[in-house]
PDB file of N, CA and C in Angstrom:
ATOM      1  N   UNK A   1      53.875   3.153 -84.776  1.00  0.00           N
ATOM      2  CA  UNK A   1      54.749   2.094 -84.358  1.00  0.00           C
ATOM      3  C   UNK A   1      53.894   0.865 -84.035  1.00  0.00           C
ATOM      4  N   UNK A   2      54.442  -0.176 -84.753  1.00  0.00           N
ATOM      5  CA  UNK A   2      53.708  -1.332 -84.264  1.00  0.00           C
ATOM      6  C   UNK A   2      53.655  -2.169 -83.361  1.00  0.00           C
ATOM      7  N   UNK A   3      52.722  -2.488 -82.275  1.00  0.00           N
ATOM      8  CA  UNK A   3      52.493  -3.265 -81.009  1.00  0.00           C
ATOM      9  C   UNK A   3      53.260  -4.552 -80.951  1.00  0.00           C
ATOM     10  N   UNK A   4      54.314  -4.943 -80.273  1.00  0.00           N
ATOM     11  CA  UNK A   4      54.909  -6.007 -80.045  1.00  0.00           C
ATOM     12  C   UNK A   4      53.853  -7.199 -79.626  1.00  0.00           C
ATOM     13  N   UNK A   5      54.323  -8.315 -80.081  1.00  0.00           N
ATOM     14  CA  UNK A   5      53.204  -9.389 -79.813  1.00  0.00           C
ATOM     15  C   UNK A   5      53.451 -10.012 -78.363  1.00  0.00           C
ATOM     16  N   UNK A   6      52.526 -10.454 -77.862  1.00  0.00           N
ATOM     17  CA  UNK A   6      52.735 -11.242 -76.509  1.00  0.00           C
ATOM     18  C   UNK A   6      53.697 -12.341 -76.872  1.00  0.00           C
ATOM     19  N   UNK A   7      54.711 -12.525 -75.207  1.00  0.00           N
ATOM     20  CA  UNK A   7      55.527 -14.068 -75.937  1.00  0.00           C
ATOM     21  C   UNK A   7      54.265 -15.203 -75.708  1.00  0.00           C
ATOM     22  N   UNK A   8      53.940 -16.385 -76.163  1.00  0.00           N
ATOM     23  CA  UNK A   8      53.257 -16.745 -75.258  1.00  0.00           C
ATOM     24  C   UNK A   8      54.149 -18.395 -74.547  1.00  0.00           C
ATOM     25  N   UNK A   9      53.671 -18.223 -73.490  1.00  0.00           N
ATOM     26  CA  UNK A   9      53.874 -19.275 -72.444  1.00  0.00           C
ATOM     27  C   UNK A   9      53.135 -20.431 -72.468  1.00  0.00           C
ATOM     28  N   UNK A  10      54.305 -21.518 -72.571  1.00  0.00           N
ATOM     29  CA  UNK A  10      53.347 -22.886 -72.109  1.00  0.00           C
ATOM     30  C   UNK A  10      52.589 -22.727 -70.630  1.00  0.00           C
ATOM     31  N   UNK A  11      51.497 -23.225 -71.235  1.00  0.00           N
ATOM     32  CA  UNK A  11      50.244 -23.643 -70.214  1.00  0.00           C
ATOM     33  C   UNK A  11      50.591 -24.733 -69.483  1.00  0.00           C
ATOM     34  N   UNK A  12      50.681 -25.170 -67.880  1.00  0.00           N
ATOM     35  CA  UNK A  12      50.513 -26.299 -67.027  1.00  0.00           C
ATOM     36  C   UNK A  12      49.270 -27.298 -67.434  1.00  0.00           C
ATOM     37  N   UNK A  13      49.376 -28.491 -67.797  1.00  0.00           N
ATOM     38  CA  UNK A  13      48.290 -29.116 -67.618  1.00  0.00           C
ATOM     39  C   UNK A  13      47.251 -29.521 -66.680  1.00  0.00           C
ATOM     40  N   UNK A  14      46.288 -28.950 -66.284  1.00  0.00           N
ATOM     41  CA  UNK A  14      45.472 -28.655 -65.352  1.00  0.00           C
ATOM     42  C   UNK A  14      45.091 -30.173 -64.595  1.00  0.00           C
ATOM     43  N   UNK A  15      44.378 -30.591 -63.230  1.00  0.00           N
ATOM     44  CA  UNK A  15      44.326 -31.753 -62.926  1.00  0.00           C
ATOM     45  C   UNK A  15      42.841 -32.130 -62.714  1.00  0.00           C
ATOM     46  N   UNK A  16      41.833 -31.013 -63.850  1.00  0.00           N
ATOM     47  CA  UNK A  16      40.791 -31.698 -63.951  1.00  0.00           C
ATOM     48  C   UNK A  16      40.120 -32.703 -64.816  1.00  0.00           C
ATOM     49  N   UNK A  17      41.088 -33.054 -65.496  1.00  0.00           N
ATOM     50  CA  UNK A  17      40.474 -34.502 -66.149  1.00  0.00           C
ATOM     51  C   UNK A  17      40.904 -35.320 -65.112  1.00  0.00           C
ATOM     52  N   UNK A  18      41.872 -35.835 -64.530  1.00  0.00           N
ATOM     53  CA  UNK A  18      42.407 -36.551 -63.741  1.00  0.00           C
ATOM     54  C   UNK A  18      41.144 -37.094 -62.237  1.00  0.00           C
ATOM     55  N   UNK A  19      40.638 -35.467 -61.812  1.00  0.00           N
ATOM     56  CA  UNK A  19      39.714 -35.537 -60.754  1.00  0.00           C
ATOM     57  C   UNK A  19      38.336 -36.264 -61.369  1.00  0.00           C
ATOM     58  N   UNK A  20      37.826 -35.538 -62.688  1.00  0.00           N
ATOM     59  CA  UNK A  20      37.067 -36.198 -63.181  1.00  0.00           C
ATOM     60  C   UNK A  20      36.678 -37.197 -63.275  1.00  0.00           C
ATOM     61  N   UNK A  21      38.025 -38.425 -63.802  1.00  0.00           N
ATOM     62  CA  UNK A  21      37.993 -39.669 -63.787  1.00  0.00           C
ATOM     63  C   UNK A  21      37.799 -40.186 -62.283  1.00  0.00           C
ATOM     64  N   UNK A  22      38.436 -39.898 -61.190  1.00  0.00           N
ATOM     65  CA  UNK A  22      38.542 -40.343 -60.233  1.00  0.00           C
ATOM     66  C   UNK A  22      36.955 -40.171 -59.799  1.00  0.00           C
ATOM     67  N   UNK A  23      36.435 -38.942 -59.731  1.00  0.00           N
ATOM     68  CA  UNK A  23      34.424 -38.843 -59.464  1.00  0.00           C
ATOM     69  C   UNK A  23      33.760 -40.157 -60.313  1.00  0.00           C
ATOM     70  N   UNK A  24      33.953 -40.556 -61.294  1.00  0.00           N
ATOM     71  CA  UNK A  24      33.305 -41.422 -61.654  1.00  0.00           C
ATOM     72  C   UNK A  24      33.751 -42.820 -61.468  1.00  0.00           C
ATOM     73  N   UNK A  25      34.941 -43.015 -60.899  1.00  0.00           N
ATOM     74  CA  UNK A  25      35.323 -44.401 -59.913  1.00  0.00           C
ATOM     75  C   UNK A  25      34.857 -44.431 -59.452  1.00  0.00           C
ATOM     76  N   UNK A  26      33.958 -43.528 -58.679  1.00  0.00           N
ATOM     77  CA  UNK A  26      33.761 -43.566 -56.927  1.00  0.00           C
ATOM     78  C   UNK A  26      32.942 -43.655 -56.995  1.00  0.00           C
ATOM     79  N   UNK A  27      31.777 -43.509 -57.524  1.00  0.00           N
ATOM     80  CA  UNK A  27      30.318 -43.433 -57.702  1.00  0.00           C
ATOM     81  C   UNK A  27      29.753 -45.491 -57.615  1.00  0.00           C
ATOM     82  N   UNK A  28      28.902 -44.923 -56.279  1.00  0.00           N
ATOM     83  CA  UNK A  28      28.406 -46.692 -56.298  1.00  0.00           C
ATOM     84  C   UNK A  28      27.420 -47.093 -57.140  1.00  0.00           C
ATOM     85  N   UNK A  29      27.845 -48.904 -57.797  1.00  0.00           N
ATOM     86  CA  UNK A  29      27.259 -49.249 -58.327  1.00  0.00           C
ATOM     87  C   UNK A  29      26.854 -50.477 -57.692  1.00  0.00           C
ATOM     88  N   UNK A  30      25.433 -50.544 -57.527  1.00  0.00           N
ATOM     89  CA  UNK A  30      24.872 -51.330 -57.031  1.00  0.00           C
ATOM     90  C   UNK A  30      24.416 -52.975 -58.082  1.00  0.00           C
ATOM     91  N   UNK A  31      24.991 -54.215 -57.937  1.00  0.00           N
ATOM     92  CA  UNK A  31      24.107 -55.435 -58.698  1.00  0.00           C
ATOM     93  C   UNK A  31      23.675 -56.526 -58.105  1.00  0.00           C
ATOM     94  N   UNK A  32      23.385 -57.393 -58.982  1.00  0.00           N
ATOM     95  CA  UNK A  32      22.067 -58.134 -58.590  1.00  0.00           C
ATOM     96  C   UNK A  32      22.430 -58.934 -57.060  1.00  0.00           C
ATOM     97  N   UNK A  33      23.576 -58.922 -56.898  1.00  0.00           N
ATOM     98  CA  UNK A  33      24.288 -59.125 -55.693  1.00  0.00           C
ATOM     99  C   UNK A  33      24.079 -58.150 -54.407  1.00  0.00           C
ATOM    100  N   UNK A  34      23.705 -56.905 -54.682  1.00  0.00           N
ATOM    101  CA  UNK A  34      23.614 -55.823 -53.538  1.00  0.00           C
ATOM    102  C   UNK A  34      22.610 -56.251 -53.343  1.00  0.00           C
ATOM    103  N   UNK A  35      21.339 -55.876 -54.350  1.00  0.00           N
ATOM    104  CA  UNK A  35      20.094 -55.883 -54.487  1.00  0.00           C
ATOM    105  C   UNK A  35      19.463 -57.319 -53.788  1.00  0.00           C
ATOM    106  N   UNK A  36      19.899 -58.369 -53.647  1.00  0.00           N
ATOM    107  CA  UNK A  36      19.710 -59.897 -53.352  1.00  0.00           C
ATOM    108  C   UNK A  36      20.024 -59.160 -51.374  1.00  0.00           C
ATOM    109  N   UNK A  37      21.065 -58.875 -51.282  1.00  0.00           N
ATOM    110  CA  UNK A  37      21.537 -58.994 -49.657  1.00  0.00           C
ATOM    111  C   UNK A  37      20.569 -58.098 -49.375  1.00  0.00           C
ATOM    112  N   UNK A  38      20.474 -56.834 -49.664  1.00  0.00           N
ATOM    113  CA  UNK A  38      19.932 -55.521 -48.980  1.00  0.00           C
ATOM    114  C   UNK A  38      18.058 -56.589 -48.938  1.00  0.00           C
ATOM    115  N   UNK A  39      17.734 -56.800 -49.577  1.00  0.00           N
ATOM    116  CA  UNK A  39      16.112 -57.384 -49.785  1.00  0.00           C
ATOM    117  C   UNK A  39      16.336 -58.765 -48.756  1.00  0.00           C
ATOM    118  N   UNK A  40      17.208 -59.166 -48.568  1.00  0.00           N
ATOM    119  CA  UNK A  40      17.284 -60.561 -47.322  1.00  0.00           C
ATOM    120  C   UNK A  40      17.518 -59.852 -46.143  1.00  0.00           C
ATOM    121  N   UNK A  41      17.901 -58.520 -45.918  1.00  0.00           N
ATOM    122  CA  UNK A  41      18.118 -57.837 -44.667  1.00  0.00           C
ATOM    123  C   UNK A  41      16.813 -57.248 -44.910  1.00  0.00           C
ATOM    124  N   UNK A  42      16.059 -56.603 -45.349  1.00  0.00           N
ATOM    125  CA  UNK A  42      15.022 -55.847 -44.834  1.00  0.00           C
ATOM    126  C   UNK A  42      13.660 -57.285 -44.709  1.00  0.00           C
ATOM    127  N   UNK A  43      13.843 -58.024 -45.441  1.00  0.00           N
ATOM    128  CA  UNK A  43      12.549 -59.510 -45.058  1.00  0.00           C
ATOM    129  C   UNK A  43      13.245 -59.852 -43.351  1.00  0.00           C
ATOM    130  N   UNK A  44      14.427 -59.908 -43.403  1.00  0.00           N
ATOM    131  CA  UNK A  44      15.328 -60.193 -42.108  1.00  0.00           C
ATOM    132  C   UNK A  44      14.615 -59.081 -40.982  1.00  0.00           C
ATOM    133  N   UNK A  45      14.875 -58.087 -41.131  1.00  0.00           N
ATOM    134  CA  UNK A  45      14.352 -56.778 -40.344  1.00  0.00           C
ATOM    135  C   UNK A  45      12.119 -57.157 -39.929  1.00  0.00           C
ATOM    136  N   UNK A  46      12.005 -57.275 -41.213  1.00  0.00           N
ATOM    137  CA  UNK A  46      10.510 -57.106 -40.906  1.00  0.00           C
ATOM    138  C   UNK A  46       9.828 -57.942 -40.294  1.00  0.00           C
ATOM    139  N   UNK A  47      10.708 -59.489 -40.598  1.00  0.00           N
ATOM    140  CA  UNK A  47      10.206 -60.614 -40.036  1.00  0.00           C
ATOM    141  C   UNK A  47      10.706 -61.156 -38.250  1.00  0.00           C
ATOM    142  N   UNK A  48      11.582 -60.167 -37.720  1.00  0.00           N
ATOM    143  CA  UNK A  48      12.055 -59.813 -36.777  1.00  0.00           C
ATOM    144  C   UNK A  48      11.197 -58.695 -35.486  1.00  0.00           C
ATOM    145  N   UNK A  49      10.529 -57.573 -36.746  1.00  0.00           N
ATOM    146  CA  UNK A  49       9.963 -56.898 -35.692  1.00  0.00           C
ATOM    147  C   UNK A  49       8.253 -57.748 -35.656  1.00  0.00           C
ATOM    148  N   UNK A  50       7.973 -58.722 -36.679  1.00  0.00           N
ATOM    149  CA  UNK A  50       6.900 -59.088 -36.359  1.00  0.00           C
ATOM    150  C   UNK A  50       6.880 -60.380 -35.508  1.00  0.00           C
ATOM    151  N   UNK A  51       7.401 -60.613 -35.362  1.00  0.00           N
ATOM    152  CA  UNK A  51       7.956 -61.657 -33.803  1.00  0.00           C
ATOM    153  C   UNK A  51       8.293 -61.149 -32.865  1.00  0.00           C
ATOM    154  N   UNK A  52       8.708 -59.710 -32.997  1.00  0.00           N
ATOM    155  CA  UNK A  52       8.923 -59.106 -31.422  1.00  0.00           C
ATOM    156  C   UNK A  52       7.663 -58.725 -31.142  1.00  0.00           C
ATOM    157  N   UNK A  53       6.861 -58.285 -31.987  1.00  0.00           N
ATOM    158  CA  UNK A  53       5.696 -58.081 -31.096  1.00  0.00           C
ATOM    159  C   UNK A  53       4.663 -58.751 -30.890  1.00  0.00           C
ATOM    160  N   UNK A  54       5.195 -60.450 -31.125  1.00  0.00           N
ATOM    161  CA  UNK A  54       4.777 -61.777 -30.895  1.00  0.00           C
ATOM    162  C   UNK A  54       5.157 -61.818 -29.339  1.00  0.00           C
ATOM    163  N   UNK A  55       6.045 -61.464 -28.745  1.00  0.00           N
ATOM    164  CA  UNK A  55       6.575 -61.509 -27.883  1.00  0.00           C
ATOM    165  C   UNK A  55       7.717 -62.996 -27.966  1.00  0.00           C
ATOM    166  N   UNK A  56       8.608 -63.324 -29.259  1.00  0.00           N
ATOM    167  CA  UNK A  56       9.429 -63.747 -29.524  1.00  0.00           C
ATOM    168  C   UNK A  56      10.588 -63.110 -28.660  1.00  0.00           C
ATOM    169  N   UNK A  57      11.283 -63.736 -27.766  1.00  0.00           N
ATOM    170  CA  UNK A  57      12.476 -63.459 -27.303  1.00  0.00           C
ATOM    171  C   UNK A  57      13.955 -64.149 -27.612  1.00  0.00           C
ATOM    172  N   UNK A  58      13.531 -65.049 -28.647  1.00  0.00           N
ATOM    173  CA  UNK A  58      15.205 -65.490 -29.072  1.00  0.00           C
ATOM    174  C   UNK A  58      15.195 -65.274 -30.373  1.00  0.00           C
ATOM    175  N   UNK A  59      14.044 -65.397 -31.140  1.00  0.00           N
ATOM    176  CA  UNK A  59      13.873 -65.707 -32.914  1.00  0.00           C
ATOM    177  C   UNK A  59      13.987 -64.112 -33.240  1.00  0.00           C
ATOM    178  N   UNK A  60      13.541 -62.889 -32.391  1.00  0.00           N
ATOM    179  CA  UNK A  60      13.771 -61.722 -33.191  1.00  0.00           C
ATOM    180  C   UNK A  60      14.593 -61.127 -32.918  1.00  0.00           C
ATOM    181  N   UNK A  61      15.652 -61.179 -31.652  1.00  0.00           N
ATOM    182  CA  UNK A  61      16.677 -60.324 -31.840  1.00  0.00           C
ATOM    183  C   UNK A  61      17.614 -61.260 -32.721  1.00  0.00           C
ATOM    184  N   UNK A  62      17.634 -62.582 -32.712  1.00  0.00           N
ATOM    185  CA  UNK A  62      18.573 -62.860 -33.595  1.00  0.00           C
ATOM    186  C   UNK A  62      18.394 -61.903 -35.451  1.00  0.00           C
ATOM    187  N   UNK A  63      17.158 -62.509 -35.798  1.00  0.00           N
ATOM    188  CA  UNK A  63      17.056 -62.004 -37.070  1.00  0.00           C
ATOM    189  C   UNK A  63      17.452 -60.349 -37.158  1.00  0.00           C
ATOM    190  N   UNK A  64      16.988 -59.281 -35.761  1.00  0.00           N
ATOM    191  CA  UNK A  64      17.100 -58.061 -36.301  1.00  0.00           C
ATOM    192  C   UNK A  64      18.844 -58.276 -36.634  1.00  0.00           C
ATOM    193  N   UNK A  65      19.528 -58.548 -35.762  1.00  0.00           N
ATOM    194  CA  UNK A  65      20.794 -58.279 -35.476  1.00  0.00           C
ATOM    195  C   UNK A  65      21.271 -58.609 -37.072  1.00  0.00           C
ATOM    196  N   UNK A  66      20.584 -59.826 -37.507  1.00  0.00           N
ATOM    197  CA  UNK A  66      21.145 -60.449 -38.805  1.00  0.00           C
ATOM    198  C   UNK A  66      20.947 -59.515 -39.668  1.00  0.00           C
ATOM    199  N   UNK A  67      19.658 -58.791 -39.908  1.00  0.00           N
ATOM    200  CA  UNK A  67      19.405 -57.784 -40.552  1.00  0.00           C
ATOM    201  C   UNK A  67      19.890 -56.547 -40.716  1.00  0.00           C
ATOM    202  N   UNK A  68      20.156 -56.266 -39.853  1.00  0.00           N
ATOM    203  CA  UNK A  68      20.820 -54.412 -39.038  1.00  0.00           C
ATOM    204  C   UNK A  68      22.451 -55.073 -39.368  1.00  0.00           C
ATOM    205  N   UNK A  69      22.870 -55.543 -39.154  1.00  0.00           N
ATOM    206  CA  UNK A  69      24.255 -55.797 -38.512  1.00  0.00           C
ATOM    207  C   UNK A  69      24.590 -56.203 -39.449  1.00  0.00           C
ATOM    208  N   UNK A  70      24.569 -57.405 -40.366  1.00  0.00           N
ATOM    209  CA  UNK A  70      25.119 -58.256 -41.235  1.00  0.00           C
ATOM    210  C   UNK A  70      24.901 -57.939 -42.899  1.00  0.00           C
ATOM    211  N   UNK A  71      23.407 -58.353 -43.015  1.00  0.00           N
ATOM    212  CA  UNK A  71      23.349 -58.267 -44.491  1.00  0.00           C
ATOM    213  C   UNK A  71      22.721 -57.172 -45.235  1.00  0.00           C
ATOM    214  N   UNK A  72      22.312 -56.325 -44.384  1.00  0.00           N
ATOM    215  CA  UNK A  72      22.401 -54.955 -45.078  1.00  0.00           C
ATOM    216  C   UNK A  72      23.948 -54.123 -45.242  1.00  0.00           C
ATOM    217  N   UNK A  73      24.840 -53.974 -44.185  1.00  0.00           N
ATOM    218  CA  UNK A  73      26.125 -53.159 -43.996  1.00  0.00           C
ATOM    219  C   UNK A  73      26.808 -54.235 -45.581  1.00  0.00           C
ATOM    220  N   UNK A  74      26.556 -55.802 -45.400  1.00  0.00           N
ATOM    221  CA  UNK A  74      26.936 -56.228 -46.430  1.00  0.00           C
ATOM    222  C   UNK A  74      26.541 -55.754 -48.279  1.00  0.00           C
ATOM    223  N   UNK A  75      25.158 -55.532 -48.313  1.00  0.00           N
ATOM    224  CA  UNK A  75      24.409 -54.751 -49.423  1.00  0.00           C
ATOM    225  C   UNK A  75      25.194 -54.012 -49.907  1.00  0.00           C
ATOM    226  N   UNK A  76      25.752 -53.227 -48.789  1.00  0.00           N
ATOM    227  CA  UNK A  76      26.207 -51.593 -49.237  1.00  0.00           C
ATOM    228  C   UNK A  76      27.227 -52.160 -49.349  1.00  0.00           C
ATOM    229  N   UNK A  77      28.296 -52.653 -48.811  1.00  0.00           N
ATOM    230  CA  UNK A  77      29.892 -52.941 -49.083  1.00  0.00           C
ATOM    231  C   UNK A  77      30.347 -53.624 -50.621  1.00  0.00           C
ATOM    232  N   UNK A  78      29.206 -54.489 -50.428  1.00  0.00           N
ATOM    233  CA  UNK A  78      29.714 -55.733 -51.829  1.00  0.00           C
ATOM    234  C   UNK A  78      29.330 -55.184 -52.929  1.00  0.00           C
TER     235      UNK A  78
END
């Protein structure tokens, strides 16, 4: 006697192409725009701690703050 065949069933379309695409949205891309801020925050940073240990009390916390605070967090955002 011969073996009846499977019925077969539609398949759900799965939601890993979908995730896929979305992993490679997300992935940061850094240009000449990041690269410009992040390098004005760390000259910002270095030229800050070498006035603090000038004993600079207005010229280096301004710059760290500019550095730490502003145009690096900016680097990474923009």
């Amino acid at each position: 006697m011969p073996r009846p065949e499977p019925t077969r069933t539609r398949q759900r379309a799965t939601a890993a192409p979908a995730i896929a695409a979305a992993d490679n949205e997300s992935t940061l891309r850094f240009g000449p725009l990041n690269a410009a801020l992040m390098l004005a925050g760390l000259l910002s940073i270095i030229a800050g701690f070498v006035m603090l240990a000038g004993a600079s009390t207005v010229g280096a916390p301004l710059l760290l703050v500019l550095g730490f605070a502003i145009l690096v967090p900016l680097g990474i955002i923009l």
